[in-house]
N, C-alpha and C. Protein backbone atom coordinates (compact mmCIF):
# COMPACT_ATOMS: atom_id res chain seq x y z
N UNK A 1 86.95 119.36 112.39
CA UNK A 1 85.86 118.51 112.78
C UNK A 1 86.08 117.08 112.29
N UNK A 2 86.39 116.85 111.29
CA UNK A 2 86.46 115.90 110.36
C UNK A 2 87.89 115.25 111.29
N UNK A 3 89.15 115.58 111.50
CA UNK A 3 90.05 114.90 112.29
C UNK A 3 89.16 114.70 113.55
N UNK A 4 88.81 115.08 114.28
CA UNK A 4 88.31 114.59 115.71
C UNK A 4 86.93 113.45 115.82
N UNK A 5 86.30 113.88 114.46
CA UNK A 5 85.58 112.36 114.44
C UNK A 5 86.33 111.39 114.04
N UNK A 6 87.73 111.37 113.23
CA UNK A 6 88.18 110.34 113.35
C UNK A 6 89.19 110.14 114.09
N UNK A 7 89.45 110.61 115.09
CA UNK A 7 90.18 110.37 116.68
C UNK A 7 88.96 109.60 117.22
N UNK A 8 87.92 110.19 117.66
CA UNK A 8 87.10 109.47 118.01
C UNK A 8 86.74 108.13 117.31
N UNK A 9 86.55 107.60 116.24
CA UNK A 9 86.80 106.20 115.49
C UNK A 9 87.88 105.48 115.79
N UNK A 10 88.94 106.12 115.40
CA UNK A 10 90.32 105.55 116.08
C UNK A 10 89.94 104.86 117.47
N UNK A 11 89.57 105.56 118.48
CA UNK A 11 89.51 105.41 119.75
C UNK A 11 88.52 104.31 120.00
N UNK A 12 87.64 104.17 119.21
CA UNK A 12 86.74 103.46 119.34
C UNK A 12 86.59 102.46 118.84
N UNK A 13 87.26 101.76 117.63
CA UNK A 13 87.89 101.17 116.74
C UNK A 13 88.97 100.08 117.60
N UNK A 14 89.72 100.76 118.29
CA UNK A 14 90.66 100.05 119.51
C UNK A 14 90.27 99.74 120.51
N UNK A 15 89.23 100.23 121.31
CA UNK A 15 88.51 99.45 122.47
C UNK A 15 87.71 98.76 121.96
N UNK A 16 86.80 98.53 120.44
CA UNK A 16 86.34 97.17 120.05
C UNK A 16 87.28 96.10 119.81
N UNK A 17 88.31 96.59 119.12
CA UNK A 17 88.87 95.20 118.83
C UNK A 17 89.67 94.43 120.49
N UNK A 18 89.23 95.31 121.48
CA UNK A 18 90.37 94.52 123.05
C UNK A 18 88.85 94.05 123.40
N UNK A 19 87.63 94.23 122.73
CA UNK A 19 86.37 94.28 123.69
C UNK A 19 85.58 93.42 122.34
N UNK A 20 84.90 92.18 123.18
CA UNK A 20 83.62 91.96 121.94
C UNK A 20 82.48 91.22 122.95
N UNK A 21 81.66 90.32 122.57
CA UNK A 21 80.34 89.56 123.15
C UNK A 21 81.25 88.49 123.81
N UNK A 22 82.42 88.05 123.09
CA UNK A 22 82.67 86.75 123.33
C UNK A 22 83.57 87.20 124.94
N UNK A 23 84.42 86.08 125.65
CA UNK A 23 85.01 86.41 126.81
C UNK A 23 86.32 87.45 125.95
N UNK A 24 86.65 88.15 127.34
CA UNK A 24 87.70 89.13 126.73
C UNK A 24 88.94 87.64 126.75
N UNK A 25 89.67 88.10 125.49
CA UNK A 25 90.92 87.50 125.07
C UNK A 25 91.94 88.06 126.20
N UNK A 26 93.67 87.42 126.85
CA UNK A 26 94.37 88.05 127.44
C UNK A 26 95.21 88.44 126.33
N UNK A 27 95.95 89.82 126.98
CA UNK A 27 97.16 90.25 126.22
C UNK A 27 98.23 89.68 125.33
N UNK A 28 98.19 89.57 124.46
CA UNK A 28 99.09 88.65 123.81
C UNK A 28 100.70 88.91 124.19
N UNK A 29 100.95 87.49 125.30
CA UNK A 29 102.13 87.75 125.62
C UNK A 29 103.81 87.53 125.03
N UNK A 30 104.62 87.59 125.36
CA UNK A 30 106.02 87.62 124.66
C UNK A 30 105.81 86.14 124.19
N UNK A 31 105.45 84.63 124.71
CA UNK A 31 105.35 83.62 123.92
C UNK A 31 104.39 83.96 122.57
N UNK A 32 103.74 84.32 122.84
CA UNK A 32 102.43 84.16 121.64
C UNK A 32 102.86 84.94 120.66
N UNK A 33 103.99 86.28 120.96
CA UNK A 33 104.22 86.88 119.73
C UNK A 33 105.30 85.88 119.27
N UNK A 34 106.06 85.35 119.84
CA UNK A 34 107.46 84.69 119.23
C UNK A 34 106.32 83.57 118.70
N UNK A 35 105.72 82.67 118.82
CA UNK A 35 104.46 82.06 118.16
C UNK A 35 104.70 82.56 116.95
N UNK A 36 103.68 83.71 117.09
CA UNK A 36 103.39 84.68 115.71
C UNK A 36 104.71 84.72 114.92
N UNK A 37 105.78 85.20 115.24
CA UNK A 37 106.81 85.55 114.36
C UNK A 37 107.30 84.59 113.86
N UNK A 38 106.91 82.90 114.23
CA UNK A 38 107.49 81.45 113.75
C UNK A 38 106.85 81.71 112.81
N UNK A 39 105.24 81.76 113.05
CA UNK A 39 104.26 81.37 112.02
C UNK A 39 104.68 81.84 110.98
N UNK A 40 105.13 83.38 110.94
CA UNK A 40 105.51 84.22 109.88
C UNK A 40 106.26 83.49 109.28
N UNK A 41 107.37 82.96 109.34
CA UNK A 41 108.50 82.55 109.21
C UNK A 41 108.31 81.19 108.21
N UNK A 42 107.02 80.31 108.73
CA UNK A 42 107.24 79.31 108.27
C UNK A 42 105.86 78.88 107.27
N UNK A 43 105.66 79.79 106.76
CA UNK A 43 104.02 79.66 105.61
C UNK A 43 104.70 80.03 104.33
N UNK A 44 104.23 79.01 103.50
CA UNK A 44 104.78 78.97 102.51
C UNK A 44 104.53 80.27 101.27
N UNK A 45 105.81 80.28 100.27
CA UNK A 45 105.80 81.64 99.49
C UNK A 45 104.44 81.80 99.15
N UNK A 46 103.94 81.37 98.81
CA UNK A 46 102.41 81.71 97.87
C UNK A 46 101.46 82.18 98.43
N UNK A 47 101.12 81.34 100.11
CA UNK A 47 100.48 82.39 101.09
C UNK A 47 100.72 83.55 101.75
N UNK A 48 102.07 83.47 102.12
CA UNK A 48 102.93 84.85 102.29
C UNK A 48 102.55 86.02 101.56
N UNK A 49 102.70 85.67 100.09
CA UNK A 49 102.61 86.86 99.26
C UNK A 49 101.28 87.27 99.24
N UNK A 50 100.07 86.16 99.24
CA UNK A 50 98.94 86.31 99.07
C UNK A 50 98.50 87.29 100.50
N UNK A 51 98.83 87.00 101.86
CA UNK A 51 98.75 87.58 102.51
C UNK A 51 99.30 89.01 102.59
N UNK A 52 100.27 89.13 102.04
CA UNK A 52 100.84 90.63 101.98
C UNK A 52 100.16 91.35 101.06
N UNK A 53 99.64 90.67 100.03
CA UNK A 53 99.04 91.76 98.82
C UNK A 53 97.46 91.86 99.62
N UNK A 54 97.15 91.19 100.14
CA UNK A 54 96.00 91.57 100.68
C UNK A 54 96.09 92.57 102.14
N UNK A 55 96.83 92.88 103.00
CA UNK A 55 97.06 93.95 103.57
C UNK A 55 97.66 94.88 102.64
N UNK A 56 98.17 94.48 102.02
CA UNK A 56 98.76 95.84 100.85
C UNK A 56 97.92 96.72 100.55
N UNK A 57 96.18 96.03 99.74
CA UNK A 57 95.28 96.32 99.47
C UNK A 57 94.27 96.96 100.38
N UNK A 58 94.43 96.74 101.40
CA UNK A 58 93.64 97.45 102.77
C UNK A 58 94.21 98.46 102.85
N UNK A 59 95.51 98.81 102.79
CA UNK A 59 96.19 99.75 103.55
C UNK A 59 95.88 101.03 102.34
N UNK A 60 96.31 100.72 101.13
CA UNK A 60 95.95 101.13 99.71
C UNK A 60 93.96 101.99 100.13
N UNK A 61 93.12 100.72 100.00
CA UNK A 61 92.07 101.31 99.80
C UNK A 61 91.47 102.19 101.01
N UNK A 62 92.07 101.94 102.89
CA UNK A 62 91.87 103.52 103.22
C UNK A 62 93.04 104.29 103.28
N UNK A 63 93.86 104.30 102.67
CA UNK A 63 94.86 105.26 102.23
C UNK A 63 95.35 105.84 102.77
N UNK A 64 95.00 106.70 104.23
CA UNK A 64 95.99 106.86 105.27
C UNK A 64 96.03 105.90 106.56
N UNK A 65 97.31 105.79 106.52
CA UNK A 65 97.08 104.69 107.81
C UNK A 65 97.71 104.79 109.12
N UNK A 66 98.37 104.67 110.59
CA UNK A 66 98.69 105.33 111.18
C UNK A 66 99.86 103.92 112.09
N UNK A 67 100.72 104.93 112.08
CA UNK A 67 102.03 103.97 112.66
C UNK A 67 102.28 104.68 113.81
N UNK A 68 102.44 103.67 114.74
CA UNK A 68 102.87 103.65 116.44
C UNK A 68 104.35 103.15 116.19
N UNK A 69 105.12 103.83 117.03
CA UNK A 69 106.64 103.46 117.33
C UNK A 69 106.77 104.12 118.45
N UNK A 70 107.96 103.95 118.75
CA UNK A 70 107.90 103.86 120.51
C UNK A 70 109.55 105.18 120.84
N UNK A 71 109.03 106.09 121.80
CA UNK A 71 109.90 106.80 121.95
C UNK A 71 110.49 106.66 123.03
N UNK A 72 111.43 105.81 123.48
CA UNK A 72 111.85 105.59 125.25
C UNK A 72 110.40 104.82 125.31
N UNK A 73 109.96 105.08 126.45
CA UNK A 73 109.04 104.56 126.84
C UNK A 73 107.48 105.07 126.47
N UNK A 74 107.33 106.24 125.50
CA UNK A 74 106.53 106.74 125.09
C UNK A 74 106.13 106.49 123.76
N UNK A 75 104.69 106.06 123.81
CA UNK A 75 104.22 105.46 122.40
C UNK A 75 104.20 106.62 121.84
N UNK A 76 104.48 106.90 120.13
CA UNK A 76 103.86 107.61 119.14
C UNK A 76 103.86 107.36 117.98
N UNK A 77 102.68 108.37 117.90
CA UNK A 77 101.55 107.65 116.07
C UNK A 77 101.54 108.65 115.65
N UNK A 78 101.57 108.23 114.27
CA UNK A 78 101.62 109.39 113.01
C UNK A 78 100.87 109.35 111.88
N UNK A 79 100.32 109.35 111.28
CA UNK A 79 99.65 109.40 109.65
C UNK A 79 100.69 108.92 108.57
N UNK A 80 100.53 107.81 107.87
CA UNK A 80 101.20 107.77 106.70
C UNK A 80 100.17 107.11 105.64
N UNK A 81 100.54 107.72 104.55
CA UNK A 81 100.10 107.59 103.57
C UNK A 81 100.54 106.30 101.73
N UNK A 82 101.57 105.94 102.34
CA UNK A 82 102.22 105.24 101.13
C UNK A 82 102.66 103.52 101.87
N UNK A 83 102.34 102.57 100.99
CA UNK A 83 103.29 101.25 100.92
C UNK A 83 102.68 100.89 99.87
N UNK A 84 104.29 100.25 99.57
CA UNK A 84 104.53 99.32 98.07
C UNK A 84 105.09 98.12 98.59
N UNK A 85 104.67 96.94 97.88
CA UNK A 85 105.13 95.88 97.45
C UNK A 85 106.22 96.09 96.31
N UNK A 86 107.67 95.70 96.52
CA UNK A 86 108.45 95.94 95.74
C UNK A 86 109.35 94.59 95.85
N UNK A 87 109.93 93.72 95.06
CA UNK A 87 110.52 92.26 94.99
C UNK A 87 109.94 91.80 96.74
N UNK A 88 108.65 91.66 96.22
CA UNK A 88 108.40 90.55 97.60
C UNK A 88 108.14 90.98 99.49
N UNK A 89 108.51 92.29 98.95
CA UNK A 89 108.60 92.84 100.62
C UNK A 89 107.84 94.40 100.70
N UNK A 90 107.13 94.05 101.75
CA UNK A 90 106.18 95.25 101.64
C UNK A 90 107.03 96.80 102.36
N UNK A 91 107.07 97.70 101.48
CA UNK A 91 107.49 98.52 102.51
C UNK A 91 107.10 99.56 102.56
N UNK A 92 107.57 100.46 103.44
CA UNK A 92 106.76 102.11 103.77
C UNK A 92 107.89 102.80 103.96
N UNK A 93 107.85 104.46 103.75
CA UNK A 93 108.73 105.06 103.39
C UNK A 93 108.65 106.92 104.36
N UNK A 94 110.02 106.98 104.88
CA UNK A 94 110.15 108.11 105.25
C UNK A 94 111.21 108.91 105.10
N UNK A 95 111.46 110.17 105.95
CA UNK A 95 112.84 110.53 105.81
C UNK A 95 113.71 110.61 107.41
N UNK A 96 115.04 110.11 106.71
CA UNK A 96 115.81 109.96 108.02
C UNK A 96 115.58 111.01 109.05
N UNK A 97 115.45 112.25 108.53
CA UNK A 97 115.63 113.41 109.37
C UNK A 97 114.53 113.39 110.67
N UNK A 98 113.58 112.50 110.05
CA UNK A 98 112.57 112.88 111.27
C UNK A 98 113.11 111.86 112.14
N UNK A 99 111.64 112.29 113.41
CA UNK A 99 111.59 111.44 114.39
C UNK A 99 111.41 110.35 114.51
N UNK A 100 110.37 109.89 113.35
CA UNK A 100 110.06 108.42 113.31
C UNK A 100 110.72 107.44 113.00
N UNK A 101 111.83 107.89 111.85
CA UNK A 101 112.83 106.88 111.55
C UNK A 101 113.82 106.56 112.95
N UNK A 102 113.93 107.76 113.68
CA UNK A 102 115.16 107.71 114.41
C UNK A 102 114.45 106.49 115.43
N UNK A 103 113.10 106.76 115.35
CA UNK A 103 112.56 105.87 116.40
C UNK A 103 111.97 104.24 116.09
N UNK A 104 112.15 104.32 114.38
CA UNK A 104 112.08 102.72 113.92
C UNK A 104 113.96 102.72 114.38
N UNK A 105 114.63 103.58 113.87
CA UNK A 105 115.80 102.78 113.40
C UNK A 105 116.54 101.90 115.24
N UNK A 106 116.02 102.89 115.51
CA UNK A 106 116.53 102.23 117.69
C UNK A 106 114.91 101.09 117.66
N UNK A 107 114.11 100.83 117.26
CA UNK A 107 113.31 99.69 118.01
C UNK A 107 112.26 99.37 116.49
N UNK A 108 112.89 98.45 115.62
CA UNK A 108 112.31 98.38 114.81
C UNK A 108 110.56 97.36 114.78
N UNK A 109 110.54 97.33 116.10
CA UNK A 109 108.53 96.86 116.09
C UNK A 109 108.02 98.05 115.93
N UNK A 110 106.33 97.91 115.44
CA UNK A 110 106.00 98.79 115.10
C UNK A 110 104.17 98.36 115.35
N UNK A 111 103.71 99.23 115.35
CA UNK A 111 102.11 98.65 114.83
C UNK A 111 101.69 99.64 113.88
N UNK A 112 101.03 99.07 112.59
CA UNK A 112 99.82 100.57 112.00
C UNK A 112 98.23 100.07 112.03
N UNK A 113 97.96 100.83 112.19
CA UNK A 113 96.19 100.62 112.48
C UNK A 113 95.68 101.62 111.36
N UNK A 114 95.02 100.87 110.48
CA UNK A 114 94.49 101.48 109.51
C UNK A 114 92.53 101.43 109.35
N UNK A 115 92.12 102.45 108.80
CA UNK A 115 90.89 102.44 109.15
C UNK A 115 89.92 102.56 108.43
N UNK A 116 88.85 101.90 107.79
CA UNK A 116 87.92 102.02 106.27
C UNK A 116 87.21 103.08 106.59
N UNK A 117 86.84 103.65 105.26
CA UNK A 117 85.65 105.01 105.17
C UNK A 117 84.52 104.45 105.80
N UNK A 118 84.01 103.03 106.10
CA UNK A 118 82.93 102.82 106.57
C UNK A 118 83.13 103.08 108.70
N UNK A 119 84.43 103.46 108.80
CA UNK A 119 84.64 103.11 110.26
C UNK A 119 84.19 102.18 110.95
N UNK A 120 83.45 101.13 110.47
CA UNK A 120 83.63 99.96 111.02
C UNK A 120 84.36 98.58 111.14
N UNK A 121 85.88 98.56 110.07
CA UNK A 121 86.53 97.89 109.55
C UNK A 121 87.93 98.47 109.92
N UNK A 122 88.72 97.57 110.56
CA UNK A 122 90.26 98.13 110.30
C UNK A 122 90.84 97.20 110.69
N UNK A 123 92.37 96.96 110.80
CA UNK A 123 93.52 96.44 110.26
C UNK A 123 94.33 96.61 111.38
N UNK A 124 95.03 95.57 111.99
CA UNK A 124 95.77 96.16 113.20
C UNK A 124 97.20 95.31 112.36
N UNK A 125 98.23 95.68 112.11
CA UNK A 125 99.43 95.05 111.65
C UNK A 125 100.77 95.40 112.74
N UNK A 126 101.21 94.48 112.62
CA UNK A 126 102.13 94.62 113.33
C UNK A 126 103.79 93.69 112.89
N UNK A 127 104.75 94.26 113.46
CA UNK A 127 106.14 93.40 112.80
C UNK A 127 107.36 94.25 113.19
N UNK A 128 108.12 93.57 112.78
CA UNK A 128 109.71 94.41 112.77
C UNK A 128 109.61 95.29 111.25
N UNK A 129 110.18 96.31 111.14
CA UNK A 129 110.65 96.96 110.03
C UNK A 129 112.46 97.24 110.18
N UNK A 130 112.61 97.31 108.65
CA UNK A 130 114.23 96.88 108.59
C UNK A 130 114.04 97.87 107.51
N UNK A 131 115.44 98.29 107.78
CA UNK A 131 115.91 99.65 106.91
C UNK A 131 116.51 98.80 105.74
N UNK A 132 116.39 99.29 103.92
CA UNK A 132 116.99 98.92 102.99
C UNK A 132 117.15 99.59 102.52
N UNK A 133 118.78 100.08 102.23
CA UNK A 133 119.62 100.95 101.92
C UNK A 133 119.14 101.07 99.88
N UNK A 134 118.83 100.02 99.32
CA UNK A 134 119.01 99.32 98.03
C UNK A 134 118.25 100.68 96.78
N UNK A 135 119.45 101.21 96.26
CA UNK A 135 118.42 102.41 95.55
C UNK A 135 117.95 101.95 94.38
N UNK A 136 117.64 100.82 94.36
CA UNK A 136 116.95 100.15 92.99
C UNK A 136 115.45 100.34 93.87
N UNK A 137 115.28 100.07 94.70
CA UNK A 137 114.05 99.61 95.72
C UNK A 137 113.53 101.45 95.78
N UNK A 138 114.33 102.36 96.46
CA UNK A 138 114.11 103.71 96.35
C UNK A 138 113.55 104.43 95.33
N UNK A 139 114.45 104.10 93.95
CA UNK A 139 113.65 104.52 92.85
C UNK A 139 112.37 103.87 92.76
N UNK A 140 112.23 102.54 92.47
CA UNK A 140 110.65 101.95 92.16
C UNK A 140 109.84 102.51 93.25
N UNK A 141 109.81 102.79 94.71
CA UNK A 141 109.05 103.51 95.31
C UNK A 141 108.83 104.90 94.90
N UNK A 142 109.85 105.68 94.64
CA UNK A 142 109.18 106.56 93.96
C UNK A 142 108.61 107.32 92.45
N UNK A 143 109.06 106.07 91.87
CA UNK A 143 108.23 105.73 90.65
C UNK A 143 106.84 105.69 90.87
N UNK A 144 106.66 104.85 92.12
CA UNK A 144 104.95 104.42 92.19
C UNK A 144 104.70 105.53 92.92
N UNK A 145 104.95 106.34 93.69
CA UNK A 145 104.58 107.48 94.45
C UNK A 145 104.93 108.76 94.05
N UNK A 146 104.71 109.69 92.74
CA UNK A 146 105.36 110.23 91.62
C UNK A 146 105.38 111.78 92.66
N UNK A 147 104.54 111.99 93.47
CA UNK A 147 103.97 113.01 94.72
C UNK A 147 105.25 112.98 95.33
N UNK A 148 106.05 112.29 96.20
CA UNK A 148 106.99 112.29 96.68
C UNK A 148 108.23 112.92 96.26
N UNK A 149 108.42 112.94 94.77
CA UNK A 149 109.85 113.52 94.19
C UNK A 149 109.94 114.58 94.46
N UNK A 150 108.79 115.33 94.94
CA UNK A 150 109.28 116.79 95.14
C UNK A 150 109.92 117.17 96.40
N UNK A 151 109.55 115.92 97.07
CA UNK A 151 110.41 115.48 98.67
C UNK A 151 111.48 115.11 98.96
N UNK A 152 111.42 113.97 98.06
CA UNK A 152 112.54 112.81 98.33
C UNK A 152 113.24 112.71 96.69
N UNK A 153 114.60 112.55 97.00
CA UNK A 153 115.37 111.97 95.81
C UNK A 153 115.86 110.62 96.54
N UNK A 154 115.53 109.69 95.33
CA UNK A 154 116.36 108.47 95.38
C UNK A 154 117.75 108.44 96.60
N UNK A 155 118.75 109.12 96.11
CA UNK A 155 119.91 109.22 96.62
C UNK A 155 120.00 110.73 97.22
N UNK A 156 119.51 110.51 97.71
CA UNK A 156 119.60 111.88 98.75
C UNK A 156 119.99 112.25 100.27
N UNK A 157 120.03 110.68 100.68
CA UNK A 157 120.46 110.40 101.90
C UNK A 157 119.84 111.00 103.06
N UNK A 158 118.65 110.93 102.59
CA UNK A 158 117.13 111.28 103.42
C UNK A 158 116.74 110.12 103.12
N UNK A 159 115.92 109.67 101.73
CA UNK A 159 114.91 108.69 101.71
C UNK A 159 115.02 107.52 102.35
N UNK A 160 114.13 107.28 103.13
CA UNK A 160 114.38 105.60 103.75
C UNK A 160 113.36 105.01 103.76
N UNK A 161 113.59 103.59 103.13
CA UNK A 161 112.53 102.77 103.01
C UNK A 161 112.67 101.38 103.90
N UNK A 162 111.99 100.66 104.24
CA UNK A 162 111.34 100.35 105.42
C UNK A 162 110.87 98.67 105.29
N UNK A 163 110.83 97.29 105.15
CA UNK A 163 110.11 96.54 105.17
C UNK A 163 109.80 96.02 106.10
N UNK A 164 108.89 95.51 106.30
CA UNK A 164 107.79 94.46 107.18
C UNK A 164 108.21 92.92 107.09
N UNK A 165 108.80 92.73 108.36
CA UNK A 165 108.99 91.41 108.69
C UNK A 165 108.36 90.94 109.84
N UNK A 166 108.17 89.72 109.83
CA UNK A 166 107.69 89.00 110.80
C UNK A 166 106.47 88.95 111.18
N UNK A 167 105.60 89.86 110.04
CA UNK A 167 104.50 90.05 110.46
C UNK A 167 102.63 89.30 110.34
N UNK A 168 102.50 89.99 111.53
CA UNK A 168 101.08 89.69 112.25
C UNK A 168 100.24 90.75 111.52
N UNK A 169 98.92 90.47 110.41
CA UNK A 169 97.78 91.05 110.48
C UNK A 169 96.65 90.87 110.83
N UNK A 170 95.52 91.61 111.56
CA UNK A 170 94.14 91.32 111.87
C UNK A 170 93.46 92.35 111.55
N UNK A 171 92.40 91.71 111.22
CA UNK A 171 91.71 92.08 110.60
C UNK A 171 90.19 92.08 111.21
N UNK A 172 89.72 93.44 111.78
CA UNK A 172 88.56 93.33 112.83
C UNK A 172 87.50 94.56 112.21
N UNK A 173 86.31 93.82 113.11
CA UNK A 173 85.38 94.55 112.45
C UNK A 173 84.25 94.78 113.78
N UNK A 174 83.34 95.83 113.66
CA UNK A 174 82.42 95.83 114.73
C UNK A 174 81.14 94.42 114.38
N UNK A 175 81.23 93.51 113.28
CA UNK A 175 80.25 93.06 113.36
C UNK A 175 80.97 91.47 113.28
N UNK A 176 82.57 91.02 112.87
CA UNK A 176 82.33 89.77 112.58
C UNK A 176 84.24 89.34 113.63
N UNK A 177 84.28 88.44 113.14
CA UNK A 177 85.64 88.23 114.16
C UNK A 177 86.48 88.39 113.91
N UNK A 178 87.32 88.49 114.57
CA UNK A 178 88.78 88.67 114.29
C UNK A 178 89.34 87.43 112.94
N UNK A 179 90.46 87.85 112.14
CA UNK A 179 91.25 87.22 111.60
C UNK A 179 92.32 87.26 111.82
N UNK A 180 93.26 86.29 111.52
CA UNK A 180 94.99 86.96 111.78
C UNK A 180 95.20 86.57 110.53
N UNK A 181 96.33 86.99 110.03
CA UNK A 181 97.20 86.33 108.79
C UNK A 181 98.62 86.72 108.96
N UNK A 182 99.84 86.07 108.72
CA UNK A 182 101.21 86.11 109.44
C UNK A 182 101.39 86.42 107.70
N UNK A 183 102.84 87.52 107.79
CA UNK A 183 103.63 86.94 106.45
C UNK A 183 104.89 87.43 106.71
């Protein structure tokens, strides 16, 4: 019961944020993202970071969050539960074996849509993710995620961790407007 009311939120959650009082916005097209991915590119360290620790913190306080990647031509979303900020770069973590990596590692855009206990608040992020091999980065993720070791070893040639580049967050709500923040 409890998953299908929040399919239903999900669902509803995403036709508010394409839908509000004001005129509908158009699709944000291939200029406007290359836009976006300058912006990313060119805001200085201090807002960057400030911006990342603050989606960090969203993603953190509703705790599962859900990533779209693209199979051929078929979208799919999954539940994840973990990102760390680790030297500067936010990342999220899986194992090679599945599907999802195979399907970041061929098309590394991505979106996660994350969603507050109040269901009226969520997070649409979006960016490239880039594979980092670096097992200094592996261990400190699973240092901070102590649940995982019984999954993943450092060097196991499963664990893969993941950062967020180029990215676009917004930040929408059923009652106030949209925000973006690039980092």
């Amino acid at each position: 019961m409890r998953k299908t009311i929040f399919a239903f939120a999900l669902l509803a959650m995403l036709a508010a944020c394409n839908q509000s009082s004001k005129p509908t916005q158009p699709v944000e097209t291939e200029s406007e993202a290359a836009v976006a991915e300058e912006a990313a590119d060119t805001i200085d360290a201090e807002t960057r970071q400030e911006n990342m620790q603050e989606v960090q913190a969203y993603l953190k306080e509703c705790g599962v969050f859900y990533i779209a990647t693209t199979d051929g031509d078929q979208p799919r979303v999954r539940p994840f539960g973990v990102s760390e900020i680790i030297n500067g770069q936010l990342y999220i973590m899986t194992g090679k074996v599945k599907d999802v990596y195979k399907q970041m590692a061929a098309n590394g855009k991505f979106e996660i849509c994350a969603l507050k206990s109040s269901g009226a608040e969520w997070l649409r992020l979006s960016g490239t993710l880039v594979a980092d091999e670096t097992l200094a980065v592996k261990e400190e993720f699973l240092e901070r995620n102590p649940s995982l070791k019984a999954m993943y070893k450092a060097d196991d040639d499963n664990m893969a961790v993941l950062y967020v580049t180029k990215a676009t967050a917004r930040f929408c709500s059923f009652t106030e407007a949209e925000r973006k923040v690039n980092f």
